[in-house]
C-alpha atoms as a PDB file:
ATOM      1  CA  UNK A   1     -13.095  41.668 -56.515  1.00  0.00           C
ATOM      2  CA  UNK A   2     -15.304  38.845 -56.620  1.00  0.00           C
ATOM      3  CA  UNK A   3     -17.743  37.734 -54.556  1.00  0.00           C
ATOM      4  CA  UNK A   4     -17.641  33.949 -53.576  1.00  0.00           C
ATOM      5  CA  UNK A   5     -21.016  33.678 -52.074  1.00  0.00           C
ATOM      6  CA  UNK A   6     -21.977  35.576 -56.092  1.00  0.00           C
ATOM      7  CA  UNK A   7     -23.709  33.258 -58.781  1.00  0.00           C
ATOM      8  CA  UNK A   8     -21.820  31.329 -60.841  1.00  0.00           C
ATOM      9  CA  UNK A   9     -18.220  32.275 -58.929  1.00  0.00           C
ATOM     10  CA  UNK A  10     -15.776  28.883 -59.372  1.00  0.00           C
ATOM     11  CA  UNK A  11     -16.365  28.827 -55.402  1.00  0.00           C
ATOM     12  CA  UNK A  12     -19.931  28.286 -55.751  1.00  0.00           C
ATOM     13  CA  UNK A  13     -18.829  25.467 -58.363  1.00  0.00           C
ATOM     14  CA  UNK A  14     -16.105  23.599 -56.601  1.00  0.00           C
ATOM     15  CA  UNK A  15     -17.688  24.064 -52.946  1.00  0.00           C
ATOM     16  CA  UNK A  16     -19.661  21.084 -52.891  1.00  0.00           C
ATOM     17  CA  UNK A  17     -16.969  18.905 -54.326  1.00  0.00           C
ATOM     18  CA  UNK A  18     -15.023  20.201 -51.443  1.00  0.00           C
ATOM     19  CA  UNK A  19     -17.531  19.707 -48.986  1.00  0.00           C
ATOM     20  CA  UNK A  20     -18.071  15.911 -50.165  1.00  0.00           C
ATOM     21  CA  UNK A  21     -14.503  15.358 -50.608  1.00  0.00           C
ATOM     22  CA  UNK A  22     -13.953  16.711 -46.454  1.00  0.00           C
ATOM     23  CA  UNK A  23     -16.950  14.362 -45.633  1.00  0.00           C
ATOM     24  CA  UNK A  24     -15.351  11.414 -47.502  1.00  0.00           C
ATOM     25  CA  UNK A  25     -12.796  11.737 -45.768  1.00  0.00           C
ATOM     26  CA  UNK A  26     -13.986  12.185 -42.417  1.00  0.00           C
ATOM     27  CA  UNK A  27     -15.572   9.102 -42.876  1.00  0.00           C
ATOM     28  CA  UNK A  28     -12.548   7.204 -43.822  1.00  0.00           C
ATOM     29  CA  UNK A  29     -10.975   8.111 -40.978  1.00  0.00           C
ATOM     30  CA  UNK A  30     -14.183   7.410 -38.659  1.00  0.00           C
ATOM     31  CA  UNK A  31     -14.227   3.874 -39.769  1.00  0.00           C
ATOM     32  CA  UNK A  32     -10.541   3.527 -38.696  1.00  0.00           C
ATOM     33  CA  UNK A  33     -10.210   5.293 -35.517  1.00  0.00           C
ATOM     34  CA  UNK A  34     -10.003   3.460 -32.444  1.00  0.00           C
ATOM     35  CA  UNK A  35     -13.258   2.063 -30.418  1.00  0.00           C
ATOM     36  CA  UNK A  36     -12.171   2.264 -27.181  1.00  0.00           C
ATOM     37  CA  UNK A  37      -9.434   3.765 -25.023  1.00  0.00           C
ATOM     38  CA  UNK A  38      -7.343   0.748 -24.752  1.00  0.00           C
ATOM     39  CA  UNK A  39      -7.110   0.081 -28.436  1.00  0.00           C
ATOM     40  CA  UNK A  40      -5.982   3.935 -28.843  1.00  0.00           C
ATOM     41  CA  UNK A  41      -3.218   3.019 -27.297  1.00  0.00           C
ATOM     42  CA  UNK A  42      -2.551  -0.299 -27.881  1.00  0.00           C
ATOM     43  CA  UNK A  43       1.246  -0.678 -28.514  1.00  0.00           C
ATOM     44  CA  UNK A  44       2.346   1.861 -26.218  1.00  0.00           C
ATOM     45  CA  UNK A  45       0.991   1.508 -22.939  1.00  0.00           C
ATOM     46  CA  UNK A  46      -1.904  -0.189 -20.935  1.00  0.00           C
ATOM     47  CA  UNK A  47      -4.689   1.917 -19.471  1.00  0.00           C
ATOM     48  CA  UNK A  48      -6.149   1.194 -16.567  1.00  0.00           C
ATOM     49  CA  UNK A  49      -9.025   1.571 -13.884  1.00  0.00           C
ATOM     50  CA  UNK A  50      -9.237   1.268 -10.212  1.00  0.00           C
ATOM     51  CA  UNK A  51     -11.923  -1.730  -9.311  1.00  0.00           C
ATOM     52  CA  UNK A  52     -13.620  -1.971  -6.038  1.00  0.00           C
ATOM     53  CA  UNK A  53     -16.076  -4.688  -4.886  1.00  0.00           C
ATOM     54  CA  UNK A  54     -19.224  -4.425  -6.760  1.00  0.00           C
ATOM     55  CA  UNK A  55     -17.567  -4.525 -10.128  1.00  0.00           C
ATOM     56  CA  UNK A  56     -15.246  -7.157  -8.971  1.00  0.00           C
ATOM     57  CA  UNK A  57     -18.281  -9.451  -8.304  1.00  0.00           C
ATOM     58  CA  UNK A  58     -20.404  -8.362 -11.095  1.00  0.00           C
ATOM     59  CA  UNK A  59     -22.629  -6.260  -9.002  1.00  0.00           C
ATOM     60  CA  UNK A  60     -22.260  -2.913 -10.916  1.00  0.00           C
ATOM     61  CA  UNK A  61     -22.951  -4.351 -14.198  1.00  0.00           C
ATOM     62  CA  UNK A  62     -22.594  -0.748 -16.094  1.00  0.00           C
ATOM     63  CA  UNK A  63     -19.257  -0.669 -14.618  1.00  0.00           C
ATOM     64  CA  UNK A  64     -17.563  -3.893 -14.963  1.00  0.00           C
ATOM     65  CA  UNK A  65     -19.080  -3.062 -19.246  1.00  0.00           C
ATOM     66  CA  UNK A  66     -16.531   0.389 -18.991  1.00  0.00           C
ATOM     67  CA  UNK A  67     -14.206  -1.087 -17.336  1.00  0.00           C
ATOM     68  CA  UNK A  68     -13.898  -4.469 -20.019  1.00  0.00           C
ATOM     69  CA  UNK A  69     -14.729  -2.621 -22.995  1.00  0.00           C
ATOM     70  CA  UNK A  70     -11.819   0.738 -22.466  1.00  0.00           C
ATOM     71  CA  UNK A  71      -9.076  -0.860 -20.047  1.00  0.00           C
ATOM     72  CA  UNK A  72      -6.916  -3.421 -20.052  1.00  0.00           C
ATOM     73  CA  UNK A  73      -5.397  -3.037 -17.034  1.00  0.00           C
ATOM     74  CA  UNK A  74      -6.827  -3.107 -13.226  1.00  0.00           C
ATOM     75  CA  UNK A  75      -6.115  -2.238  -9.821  1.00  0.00           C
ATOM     76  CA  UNK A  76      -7.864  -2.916  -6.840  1.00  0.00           C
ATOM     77  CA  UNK A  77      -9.357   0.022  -4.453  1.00  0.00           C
ATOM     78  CA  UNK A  78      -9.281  -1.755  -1.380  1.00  0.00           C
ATOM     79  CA  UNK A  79      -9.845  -5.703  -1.547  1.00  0.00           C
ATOM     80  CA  UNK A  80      -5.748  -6.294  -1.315  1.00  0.00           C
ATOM     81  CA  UNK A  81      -5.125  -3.729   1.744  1.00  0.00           C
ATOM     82  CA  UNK A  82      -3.626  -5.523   4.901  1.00  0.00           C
ATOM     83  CA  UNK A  83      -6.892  -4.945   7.176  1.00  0.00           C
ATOM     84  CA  UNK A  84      -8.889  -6.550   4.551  1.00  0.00           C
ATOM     85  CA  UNK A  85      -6.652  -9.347   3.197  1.00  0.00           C
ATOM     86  CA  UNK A  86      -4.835  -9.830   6.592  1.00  0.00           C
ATOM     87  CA  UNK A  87      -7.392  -9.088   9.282  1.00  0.00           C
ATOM     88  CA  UNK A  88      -6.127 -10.829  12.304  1.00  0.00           C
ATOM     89  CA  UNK A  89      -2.379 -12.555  12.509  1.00  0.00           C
ATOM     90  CA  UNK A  90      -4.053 -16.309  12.188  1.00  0.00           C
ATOM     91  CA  UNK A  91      -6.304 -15.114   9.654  1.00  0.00           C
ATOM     92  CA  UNK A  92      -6.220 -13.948   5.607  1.00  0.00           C
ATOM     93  CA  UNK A  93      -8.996 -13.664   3.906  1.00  0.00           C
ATOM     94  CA  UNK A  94      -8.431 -14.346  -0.249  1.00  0.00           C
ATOM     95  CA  UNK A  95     -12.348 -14.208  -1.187  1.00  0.00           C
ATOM     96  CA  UNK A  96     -12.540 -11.090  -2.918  1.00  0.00           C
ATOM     97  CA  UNK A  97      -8.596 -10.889  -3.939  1.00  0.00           C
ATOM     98  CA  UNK A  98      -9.098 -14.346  -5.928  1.00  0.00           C
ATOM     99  CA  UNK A  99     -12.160 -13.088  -7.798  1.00  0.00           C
ATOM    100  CA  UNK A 100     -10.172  -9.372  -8.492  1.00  0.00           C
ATOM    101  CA  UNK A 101      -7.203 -11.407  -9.975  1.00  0.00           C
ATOM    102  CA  UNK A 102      -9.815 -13.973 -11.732  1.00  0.00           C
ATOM    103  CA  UNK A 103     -11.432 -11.182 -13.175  1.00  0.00           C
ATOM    104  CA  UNK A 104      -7.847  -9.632 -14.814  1.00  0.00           C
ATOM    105  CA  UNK A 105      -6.735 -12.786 -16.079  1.00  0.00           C
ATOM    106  CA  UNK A 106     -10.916 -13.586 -17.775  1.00  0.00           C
ATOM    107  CA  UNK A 107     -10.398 -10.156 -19.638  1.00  0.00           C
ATOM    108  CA  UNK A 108      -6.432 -10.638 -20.368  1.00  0.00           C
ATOM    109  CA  UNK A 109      -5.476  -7.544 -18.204  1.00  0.00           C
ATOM    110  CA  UNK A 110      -2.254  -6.520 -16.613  1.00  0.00           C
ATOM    111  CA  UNK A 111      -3.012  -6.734 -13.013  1.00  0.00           C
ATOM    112  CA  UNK A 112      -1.816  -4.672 -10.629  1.00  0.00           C
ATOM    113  CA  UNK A 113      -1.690  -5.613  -6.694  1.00  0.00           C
ATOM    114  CA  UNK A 114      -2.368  -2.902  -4.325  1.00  0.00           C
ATOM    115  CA  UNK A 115      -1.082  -2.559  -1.886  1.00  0.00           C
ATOM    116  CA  UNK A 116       1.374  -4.271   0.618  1.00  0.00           C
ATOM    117  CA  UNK A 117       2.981  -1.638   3.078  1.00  0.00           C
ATOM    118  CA  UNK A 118       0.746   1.256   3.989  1.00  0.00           C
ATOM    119  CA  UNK A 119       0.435   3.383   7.219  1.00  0.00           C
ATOM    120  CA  UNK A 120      -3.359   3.652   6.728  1.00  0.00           C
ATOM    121  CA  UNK A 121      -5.663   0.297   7.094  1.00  0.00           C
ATOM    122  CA  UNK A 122      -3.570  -2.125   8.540  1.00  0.00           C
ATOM    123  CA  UNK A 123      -5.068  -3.253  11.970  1.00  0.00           C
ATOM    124  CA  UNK A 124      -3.625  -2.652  15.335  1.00  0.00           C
ATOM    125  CA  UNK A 125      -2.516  -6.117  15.892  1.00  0.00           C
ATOM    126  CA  UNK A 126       0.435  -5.563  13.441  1.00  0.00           C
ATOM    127  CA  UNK A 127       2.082  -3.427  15.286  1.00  0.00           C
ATOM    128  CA  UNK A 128       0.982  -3.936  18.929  1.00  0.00           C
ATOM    129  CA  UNK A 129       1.906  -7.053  21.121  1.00  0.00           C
ATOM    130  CA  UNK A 130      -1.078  -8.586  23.080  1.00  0.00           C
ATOM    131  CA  UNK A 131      -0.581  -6.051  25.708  1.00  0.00           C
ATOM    132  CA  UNK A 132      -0.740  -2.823  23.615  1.00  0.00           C
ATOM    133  CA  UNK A 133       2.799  -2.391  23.433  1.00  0.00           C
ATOM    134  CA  UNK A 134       4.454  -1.422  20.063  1.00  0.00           C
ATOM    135  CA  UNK A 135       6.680  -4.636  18.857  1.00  0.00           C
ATOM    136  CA  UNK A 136      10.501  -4.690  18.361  1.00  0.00           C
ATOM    137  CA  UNK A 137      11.642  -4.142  14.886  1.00  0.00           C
ATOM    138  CA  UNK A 138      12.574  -8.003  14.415  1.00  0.00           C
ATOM    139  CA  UNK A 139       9.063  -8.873  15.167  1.00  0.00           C
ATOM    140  CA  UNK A 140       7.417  -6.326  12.743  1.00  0.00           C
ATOM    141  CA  UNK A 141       9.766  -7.122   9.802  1.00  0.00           C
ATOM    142  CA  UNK A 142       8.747 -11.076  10.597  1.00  0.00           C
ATOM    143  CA  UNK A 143       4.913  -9.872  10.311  1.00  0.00           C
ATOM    144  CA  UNK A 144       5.757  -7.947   7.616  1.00  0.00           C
ATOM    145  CA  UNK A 145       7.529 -10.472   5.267  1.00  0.00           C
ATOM    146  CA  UNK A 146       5.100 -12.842   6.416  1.00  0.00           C
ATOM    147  CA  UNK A 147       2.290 -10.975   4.632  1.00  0.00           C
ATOM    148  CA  UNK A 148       4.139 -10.252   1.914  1.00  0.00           C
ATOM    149  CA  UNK A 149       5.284 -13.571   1.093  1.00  0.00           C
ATOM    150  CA  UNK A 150       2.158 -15.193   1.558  1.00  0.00           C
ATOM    151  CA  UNK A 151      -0.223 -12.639  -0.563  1.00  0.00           C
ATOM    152  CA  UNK A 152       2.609 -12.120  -3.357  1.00  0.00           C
ATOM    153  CA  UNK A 153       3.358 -15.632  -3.409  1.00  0.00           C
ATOM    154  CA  UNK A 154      -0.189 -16.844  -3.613  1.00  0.00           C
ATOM    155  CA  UNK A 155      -0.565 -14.753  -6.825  1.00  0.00           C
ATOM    156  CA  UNK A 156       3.112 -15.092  -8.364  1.00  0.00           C
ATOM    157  CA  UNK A 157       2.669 -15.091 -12.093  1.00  0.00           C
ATOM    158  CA  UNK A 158      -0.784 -13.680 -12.199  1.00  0.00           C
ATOM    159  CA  UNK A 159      -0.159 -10.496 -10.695  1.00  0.00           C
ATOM    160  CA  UNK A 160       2.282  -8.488 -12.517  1.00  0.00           C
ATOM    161  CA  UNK A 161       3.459  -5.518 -10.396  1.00  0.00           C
ATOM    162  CA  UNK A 162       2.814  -4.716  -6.806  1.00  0.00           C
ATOM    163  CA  UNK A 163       2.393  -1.753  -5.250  1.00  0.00           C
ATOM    164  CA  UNK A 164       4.533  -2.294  -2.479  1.00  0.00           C
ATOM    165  CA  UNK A 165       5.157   0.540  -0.315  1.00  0.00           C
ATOM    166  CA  UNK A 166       2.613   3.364  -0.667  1.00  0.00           C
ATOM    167  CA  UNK A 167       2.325   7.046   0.167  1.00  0.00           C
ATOM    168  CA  UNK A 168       6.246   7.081   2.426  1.00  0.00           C
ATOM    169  CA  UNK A 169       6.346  10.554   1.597  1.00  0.00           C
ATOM    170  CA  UNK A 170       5.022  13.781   3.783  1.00  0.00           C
ATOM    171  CA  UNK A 171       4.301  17.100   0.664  1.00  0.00           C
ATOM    172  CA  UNK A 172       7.679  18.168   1.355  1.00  0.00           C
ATOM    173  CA  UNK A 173       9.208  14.946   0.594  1.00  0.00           C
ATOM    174  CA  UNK A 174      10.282  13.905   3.536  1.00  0.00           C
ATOM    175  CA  UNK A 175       9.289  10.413   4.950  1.00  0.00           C
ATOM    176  CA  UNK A 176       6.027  10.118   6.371  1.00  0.00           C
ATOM    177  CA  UNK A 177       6.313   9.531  10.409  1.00  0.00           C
ATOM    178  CA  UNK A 178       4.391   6.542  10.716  1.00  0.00           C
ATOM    179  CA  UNK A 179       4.715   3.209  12.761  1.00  0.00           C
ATOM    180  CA  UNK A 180       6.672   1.409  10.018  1.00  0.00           C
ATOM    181  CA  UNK A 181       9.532   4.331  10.315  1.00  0.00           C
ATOM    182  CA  UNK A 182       9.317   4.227  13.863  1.00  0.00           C
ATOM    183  CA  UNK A 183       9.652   0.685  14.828  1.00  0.00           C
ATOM    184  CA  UNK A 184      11.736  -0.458  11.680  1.00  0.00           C
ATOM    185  CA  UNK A 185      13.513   2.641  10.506  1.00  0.00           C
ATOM    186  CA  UNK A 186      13.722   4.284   7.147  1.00  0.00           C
ATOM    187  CA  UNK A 187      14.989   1.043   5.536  1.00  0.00           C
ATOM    188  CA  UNK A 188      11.847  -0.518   5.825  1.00  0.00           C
ATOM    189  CA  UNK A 189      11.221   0.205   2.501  1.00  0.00           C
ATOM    190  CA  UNK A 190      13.934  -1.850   0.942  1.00  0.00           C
ATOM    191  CA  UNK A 191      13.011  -4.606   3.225  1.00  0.00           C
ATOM    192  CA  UNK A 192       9.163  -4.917   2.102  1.00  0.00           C
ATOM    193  CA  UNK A 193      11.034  -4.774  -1.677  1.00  0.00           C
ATOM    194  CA  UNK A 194      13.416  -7.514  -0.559  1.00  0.00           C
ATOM    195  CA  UNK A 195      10.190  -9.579   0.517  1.00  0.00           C
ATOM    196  CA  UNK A 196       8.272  -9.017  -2.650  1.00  0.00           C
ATOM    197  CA  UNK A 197      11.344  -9.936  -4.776  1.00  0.00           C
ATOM    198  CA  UNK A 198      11.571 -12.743  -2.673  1.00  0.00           C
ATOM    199  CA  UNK A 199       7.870 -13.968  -3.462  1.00  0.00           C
ATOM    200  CA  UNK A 200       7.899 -13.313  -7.217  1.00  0.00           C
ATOM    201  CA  UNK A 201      11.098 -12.129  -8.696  1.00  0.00           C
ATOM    202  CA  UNK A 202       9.868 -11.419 -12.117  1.00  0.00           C
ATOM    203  CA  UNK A 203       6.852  -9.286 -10.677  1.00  0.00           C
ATOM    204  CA  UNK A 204       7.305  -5.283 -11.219  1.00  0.00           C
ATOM    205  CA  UNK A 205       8.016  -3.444  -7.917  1.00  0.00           C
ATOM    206  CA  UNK A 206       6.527  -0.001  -7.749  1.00  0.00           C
ATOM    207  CA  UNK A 207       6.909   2.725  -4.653  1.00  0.00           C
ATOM    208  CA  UNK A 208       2.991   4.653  -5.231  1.00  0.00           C
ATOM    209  CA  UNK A 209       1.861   7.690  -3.959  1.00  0.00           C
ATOM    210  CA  UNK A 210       0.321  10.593  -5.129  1.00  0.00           C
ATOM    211  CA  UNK A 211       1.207  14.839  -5.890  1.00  0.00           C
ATOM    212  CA  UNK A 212       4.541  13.584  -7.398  1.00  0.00           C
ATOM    213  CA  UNK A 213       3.837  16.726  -9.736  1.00  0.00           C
ATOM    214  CA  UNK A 214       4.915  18.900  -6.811  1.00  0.00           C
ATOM    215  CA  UNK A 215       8.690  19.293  -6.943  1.00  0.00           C
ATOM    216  CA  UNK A 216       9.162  18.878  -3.585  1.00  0.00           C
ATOM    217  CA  UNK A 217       7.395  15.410  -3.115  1.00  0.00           C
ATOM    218  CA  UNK A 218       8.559  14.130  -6.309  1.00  0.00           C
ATOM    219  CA  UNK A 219      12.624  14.567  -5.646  1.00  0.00           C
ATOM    220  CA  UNK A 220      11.540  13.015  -2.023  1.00  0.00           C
ATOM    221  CA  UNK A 221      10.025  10.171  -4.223  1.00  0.00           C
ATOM    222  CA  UNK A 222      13.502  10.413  -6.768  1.00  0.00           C
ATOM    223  CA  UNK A 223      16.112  10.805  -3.744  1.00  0.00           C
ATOM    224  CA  UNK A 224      14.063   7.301  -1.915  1.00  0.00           C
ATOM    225  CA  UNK A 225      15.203   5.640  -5.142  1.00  0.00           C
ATOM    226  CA  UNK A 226      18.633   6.765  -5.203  1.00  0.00           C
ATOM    227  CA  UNK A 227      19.501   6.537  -1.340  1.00  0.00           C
ATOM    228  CA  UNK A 228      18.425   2.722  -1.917  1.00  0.00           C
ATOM    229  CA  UNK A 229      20.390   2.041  -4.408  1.00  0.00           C
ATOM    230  CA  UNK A 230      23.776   3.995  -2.784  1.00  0.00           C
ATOM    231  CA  UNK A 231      23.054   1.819   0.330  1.00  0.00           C
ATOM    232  CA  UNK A 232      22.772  -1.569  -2.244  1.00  0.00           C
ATOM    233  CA  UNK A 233      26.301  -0.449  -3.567  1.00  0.00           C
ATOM    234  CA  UNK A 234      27.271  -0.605   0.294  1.00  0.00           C
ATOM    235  CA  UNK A 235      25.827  -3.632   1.373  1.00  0.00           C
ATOM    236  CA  UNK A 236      24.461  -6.220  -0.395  1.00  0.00           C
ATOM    237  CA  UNK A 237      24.351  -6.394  -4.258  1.00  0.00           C
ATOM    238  CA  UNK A 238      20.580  -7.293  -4.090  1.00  0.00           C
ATOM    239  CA  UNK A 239      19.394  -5.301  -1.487  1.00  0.00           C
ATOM    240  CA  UNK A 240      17.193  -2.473  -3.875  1.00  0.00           C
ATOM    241  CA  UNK A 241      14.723  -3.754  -5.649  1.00  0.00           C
ATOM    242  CA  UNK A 242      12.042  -0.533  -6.299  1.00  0.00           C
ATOM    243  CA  UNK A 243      12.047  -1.053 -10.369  1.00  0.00           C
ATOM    244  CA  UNK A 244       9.260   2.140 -10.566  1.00  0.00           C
ATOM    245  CA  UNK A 245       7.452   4.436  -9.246  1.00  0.00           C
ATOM    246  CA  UNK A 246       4.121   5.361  -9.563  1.00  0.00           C
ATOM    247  CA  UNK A 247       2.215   8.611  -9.559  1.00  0.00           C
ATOM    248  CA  UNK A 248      -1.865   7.797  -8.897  1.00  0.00           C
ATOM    249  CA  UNK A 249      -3.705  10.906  -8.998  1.00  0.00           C
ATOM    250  CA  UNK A 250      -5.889  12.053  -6.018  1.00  0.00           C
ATOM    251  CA  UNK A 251      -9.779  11.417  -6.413  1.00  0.00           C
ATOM    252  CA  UNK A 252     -11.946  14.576  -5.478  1.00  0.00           C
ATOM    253  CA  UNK A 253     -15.426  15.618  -5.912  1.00  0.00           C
ATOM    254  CA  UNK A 254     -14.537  17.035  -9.501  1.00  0.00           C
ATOM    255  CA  UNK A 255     -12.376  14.218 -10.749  1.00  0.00           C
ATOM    256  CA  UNK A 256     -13.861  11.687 -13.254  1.00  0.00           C
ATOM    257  CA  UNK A 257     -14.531   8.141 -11.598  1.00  0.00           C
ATOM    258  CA  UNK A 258     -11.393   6.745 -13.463  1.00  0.00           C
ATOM    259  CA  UNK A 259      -9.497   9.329 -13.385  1.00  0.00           C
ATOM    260  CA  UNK A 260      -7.931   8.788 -10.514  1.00  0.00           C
ATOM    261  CA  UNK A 261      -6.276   5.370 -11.646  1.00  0.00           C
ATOM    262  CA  UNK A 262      -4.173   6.955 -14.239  1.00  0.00           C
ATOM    263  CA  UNK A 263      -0.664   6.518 -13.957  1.00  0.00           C
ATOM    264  CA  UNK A 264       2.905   7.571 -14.694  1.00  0.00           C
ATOM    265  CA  UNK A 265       5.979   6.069 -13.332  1.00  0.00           C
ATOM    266  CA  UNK A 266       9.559   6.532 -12.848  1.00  0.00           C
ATOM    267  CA  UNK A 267      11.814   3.784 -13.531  1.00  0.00           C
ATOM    268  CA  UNK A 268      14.980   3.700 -12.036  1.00  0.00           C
ATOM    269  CA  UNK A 269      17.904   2.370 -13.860  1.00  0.00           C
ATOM    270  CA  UNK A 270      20.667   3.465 -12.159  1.00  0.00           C
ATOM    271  CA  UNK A 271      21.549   6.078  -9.203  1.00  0.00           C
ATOM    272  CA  UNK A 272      22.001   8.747 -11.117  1.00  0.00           C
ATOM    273  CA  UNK A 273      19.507   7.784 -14.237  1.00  0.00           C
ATOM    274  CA  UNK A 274      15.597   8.301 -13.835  1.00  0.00           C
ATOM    275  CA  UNK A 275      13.342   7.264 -16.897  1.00  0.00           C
ATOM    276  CA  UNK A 276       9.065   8.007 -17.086  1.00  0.00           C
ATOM    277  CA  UNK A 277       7.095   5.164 -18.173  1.00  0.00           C
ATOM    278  CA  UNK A 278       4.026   3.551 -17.716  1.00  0.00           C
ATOM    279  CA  UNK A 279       3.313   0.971 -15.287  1.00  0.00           C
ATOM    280  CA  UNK A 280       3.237  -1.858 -17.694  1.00  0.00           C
ATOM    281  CA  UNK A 281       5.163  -0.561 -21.407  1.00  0.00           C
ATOM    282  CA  UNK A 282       6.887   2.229 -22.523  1.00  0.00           C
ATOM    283  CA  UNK A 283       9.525   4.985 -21.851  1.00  0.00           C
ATOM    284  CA  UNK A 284      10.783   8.339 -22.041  1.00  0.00           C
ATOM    285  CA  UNK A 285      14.013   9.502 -21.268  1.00  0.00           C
ATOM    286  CA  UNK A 286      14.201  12.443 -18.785  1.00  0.00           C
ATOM    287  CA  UNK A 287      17.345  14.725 -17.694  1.00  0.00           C
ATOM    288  CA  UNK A 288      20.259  13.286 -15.923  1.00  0.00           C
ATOM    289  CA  UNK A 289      19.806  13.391 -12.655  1.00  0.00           C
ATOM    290  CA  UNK A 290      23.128  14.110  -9.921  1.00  0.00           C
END
């Protein structure tokens, strides 16, 4: 048998040919690859990054370098929420939201809008009359389309998709008992989509929230969809207008500071059809769903 590491073996001979041909290569192949994470993918979906303040106004200089140099899409983490856009009923506040959005358009992102309907940070006023006492439904779905039509409206064509209802959902998929179910109903969701279509009718519409990888939650999320669009079949031809729905993972202590803005959605074409995509480009069919 012969010995490749042996003296004069044709391995001995051909091995460094072999060695400079893999390094050739590599090197070929380093000079092509992509530089950053956004050109990786570019042509199949945008990847994107939740912003807060300080990179929004140039503060966190190291950030706002990631964020331009690997994304191409943006969110905001808080600067669009109702208790910081809308803070009292005579008062909105477009400081930090026009610098976000001036930001996205500067470094031709997709820019998402996050978030119109939530049950957490949205101030007491909204749902409270000046006495304390919880408002009728008529009143909340004025303040409600109100908001909506003045903070979609005010960025119609520049913002691309809205988050407009997030986190409905309790684990188990049912909907979340908050002050929105209780004074509107469960068709306050189509309503705040009605709104949004209203304000900009070529943005995306997205329902967000996040653990859509447990079953449970994510046929809550699937069966939201659906029981819209069997009550649009009913009523008025218009009256669904959730195009997606987004899965945001959950931040923790162990998840990477971007992580957390990464996103899949489900885009519903029909009742009974359910597609994945990306918020901005890009599908894959999944099963038929009854």
């Amino acid at each position: 048998m012969f010995n490749r590491f042996s003296r004069g073996s044709k391995w001995t001979s051909v091995r460094p040919a072999l060695i400079l041909g893999f390094f050739l290569a590599s090197t070929a192949v380093a000079a092509h690859a992509p530089t950053s994470l956004k050109a990786a993918y570019k042509g199949d979906f945008v990847i994107g990054a939740a912003i807060n303040a300080a990179q929004i106004t140039g503060q966190d200089a190291r950030g706002d370098a990631i964020i331009v140099s690997q994304f191409n899409s943006i969110s905001p983490e808080n600067v669009l929420k109702w208790a910081l856009v809308h803070p009292k009923p005579d008062k909105y506040d477009f400081t930090l939201p026009d610098r976000y959005v001036a930001f996205g358009i500067k470094h031709h992102m997709f820019i998402v809008g996050h978030n119109l309907v939530w049950h957490n940070q949205v101030p007491a006023w909204v749902f409270h009359d000046d006495h304390g006492n919880l408002i009728t439904r008529d009143a909340l779905l004025a303040r409600m389309r109100d908001h909506i039509h003045t903070v979609v409206g005010r960025y119609k064509g520049k913002i691309r998709s809205w988050d407009v209802v997030n986190e409905a959902l309790n684990e188990d998929g049912t909907m979340r008992d908050s002050l929105w179910l209780k004074i509107i109903g469960d068709d306050y969701i189509e309503k705040a989509f009605t709104y949004a279509h209203e304000a900009d009718p070529q943005a995306q519409l997205t329902y967000n929230d996040y653990n859509l990888e447990n079953e449970k939650k994510r046929n809550g999320a699937i069966a939201l969809v659906k029981n819209c669009r069997r009550r649009e079949s009913r009523s008025h031809p218009s009256a669904c207008r959730i195009t997606t729905i987004s899965h945001g993972l959950r931040r923790t202590r162990k998840t990477p500071r971007f992580q957390h803005s990464r996103r899949w959605a489900l885009r519903s074409r029909s009742p009974n059809s359910i597609s994945m995509c990306c918020p901005a480009q890009g599908t894959s069919q999944l099963p038929m769903l009854r």
